[in-house]
Each structure stands twice: as C-alpha cells, then as structure tokens.
N, C-alpha and C. Protein backbone atom coordinates (compact mmCIF):
# COMPACT_ATOMS: atom_id res chain seq x y z
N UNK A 1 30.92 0.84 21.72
CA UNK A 1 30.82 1.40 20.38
C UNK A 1 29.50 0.96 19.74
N UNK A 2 28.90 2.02 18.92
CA UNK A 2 27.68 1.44 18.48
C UNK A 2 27.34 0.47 17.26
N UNK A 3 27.42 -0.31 16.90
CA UNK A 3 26.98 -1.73 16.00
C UNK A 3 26.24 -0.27 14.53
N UNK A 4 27.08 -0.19 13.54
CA UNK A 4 25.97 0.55 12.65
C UNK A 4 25.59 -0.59 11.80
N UNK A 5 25.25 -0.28 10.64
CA UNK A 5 24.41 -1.51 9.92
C UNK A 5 24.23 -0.46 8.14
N UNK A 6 23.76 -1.50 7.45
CA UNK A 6 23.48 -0.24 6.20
C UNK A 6 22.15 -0.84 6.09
N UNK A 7 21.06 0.06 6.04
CA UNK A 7 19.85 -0.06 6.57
C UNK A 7 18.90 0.37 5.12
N UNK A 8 18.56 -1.02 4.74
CA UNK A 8 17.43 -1.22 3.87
C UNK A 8 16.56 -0.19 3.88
N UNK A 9 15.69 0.28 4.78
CA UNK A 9 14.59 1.00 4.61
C UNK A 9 14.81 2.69 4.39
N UNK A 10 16.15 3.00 4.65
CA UNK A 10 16.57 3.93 4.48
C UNK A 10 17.40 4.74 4.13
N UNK A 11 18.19 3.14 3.58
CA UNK A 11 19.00 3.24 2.13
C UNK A 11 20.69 3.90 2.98
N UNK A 12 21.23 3.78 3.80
CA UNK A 12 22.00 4.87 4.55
C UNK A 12 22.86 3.97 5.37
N UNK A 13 24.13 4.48 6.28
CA UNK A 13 24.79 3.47 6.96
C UNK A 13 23.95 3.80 8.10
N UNK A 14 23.81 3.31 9.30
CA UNK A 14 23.06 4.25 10.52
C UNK A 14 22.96 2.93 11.94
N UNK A 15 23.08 3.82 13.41
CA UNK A 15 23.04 2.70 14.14
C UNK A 15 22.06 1.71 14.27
N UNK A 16 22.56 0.54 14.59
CA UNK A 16 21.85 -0.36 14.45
C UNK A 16 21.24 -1.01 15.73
N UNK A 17 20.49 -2.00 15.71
CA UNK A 17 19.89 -2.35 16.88
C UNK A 17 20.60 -2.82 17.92
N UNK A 18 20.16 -3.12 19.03
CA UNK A 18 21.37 -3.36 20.37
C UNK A 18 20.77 -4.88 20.41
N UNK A 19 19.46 -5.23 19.92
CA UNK A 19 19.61 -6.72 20.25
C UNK A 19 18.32 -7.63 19.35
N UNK A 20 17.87 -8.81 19.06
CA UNK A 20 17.16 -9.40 18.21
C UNK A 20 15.74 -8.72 18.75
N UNK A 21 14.84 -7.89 17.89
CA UNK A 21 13.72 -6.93 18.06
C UNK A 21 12.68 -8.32 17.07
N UNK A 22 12.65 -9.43 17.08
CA UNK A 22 11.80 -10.46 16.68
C UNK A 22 12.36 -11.47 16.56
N UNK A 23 11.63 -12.76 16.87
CA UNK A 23 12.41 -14.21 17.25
C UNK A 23 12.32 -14.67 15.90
N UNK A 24 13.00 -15.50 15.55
CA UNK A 24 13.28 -16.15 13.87
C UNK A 24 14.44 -15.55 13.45
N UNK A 25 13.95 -16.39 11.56
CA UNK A 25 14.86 -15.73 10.76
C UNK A 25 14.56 -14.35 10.56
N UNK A 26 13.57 -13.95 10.39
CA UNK A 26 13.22 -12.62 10.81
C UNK A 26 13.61 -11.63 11.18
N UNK A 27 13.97 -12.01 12.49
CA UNK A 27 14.30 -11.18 13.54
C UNK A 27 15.47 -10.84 13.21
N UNK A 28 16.10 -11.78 12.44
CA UNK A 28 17.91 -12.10 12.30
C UNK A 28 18.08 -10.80 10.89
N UNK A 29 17.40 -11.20 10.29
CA UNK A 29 17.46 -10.24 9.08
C UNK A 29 17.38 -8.82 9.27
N UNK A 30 16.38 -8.66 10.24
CA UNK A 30 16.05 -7.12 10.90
C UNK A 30 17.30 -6.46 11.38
N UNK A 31 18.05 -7.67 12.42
CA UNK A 31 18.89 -6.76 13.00
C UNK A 31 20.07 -6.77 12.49
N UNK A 32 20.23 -7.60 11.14
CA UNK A 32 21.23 -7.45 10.78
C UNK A 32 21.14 -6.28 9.39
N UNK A 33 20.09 -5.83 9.37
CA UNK A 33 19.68 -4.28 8.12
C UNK A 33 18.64 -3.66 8.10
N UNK A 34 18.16 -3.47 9.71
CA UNK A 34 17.66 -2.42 10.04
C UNK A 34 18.13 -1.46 11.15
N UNK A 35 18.20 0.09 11.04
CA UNK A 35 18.42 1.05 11.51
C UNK A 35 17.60 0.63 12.98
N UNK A 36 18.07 1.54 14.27
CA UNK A 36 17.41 2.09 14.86
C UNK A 36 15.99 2.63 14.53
N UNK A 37 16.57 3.84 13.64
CA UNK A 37 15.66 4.91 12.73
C UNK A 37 14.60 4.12 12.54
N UNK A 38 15.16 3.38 11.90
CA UNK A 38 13.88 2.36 11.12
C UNK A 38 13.02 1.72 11.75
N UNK A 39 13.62 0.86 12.50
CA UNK A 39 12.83 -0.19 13.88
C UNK A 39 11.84 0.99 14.40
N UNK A 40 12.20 2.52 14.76
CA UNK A 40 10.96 3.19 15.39
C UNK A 40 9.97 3.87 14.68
N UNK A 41 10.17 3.70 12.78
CA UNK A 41 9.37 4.04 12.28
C UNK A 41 8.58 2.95 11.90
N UNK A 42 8.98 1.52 11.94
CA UNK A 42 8.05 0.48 11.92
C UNK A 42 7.20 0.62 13.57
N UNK A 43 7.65 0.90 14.22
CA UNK A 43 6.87 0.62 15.58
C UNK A 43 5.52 1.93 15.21
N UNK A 44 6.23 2.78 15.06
CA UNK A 44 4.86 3.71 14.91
C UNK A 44 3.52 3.36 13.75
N UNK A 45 4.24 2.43 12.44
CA UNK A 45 3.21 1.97 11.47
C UNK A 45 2.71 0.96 12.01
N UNK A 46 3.16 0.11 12.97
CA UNK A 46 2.63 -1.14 13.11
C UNK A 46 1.17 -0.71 14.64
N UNK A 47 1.55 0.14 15.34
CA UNK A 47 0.65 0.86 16.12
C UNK A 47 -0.68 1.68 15.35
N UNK A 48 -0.35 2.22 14.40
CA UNK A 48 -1.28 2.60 13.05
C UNK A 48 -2.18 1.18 12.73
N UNK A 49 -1.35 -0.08 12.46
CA UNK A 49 -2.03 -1.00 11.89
C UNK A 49 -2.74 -1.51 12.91
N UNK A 50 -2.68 -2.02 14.24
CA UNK A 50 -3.35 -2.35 15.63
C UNK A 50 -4.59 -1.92 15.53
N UNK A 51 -4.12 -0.01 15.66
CA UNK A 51 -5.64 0.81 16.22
C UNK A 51 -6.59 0.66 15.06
N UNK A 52 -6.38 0.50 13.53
CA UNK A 52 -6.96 0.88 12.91
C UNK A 52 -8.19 -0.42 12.60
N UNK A 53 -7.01 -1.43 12.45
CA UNK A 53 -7.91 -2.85 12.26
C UNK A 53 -8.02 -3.48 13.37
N UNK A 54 -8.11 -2.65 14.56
CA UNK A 54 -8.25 -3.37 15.87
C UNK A 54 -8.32 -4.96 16.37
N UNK A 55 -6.29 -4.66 16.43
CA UNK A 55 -6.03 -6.19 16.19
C UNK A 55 -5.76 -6.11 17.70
N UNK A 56 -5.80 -7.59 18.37
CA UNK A 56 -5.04 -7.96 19.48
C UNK A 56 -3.85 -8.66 19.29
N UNK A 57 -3.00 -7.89 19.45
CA UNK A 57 -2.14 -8.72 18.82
C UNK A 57 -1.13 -10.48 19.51
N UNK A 58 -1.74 -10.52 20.60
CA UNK A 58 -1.32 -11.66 21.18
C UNK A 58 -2.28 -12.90 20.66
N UNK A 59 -3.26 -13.01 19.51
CA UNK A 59 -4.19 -13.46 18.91
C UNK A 59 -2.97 -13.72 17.73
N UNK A 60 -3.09 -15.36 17.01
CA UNK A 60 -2.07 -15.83 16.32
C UNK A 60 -2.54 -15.27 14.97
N UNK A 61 -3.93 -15.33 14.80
CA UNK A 61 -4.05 -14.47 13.35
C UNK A 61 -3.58 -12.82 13.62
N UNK A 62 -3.52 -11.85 14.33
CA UNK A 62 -3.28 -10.92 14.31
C UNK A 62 -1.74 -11.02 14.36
N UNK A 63 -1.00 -11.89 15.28
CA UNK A 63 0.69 -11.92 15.11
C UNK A 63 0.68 -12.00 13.54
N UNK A 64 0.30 -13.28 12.82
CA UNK A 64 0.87 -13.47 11.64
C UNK A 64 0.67 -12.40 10.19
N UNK A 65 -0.54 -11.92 10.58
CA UNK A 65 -0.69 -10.43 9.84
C UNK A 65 0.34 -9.46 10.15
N UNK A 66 0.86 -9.00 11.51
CA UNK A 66 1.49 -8.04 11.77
C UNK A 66 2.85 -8.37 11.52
N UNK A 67 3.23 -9.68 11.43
CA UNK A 67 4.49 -10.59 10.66
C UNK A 67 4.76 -10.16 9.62
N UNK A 68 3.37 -10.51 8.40
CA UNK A 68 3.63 -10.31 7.47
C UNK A 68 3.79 -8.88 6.77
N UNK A 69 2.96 -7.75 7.26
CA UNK A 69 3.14 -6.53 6.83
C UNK A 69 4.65 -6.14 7.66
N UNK A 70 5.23 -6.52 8.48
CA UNK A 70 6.74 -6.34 8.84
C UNK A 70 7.68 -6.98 7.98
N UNK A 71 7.51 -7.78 7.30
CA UNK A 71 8.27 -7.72 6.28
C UNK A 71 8.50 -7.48 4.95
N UNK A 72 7.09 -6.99 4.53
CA UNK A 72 6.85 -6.00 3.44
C UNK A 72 7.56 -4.85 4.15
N UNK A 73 7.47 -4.06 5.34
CA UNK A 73 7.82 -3.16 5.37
C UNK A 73 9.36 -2.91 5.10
N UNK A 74 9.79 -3.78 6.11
CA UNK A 74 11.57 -3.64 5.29
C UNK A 74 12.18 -4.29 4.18
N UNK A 75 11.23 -5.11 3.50
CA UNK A 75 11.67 -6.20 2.80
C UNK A 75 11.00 -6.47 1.58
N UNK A 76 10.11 -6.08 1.32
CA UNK A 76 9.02 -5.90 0.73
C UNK A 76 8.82 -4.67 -0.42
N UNK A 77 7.61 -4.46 -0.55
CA UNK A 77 7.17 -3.00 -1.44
C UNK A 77 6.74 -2.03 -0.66
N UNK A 78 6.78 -2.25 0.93
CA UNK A 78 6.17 -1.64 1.67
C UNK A 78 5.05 -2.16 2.26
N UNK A 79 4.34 -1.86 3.67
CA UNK A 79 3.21 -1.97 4.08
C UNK A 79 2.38 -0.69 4.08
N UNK A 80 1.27 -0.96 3.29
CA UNK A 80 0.56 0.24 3.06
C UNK A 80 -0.57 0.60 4.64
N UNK A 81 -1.27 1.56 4.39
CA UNK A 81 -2.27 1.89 5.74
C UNK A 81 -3.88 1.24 5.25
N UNK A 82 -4.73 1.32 5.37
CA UNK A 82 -5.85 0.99 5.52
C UNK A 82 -6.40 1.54 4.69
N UNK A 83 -7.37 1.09 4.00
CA UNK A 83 -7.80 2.10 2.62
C UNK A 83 -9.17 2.55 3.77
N UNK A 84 -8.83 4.07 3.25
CA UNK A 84 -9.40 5.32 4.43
C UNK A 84 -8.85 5.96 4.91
N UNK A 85 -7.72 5.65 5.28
CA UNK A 85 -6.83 6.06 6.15
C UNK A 85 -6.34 7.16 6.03
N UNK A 86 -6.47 8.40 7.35
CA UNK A 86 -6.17 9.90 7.26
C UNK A 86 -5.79 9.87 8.64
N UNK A 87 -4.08 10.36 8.50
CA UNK A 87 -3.10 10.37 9.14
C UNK A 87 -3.49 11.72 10.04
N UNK A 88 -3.47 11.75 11.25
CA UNK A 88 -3.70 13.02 12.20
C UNK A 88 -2.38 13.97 12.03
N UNK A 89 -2.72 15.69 11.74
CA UNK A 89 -1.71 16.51 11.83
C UNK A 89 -1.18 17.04 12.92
C-alpha cells in the first residue's frame, strides 16, 4: 500500500516517498511532508540551480547551498531561480 503524506508544497494529501531522499533532520522532515509530486519538482529546480550557477555539487560549499535552497523550497518562501533566468519552452 502506498505511504500518502499531506504534502506542504502542494498543499494536498498525495503519495509519499518510499524512503529517506536526504540524510538528517532534513531528510526526516521531507519524507515525512513531501509528495512524490513534490520531491520531482524539487529535483528538476535543483538541476536548474546546478546548471545555472555551475555548482559541483559533491563540493561542501555547493552541498550546503543546495541544502539550503531545499529547504526554502519546501519549508521556506520558496527557492527562487537566478536573477536572469529564462526558463526554455
């Protein structure tokens, strides 16, 4: 049976993750009120944030940036894009 959750970022009941998607308290918070849905619309912003500010992200300043705009994103006011930034149609 699928684990649903009521999911912060999208305000809704909806399935939830199958397992801890970040180590910490963090991680704990995520999977306990974030969607599926959600987890793959952070994966696509956080791939936005990589290419744009061409981070590596196995580099501890780039983890802790991409930390911190992950929890603005569900937790937060949001993580915004890059001032410039024009989304491909």
């Amino acid at each position: 049976m699928t684990r649903m959750v009521t999911c912060v970022l999208l305000g809704k009941e909806a399935p939830g993750l199958d397992r801890l998607p970040y180590p910490g308290e963090l991680g704990q918070r995520i999977f306990a009120n974030v969607s599926r849905e959600a987890w793959q619309k952070w994966l696509g912003h956080q791939t936005m944030l990589i290419n744009e500010y061409r981070l590596t992200p196995i580099e501890p300043k780039a983890r802790k940036f991409l930390e911190e705009e992950m929890e603005k994103f569900f937790f937060g006011d949001g993580s915004a894009a890059p001032e410039g930034f024009v989304p491909k149609e």
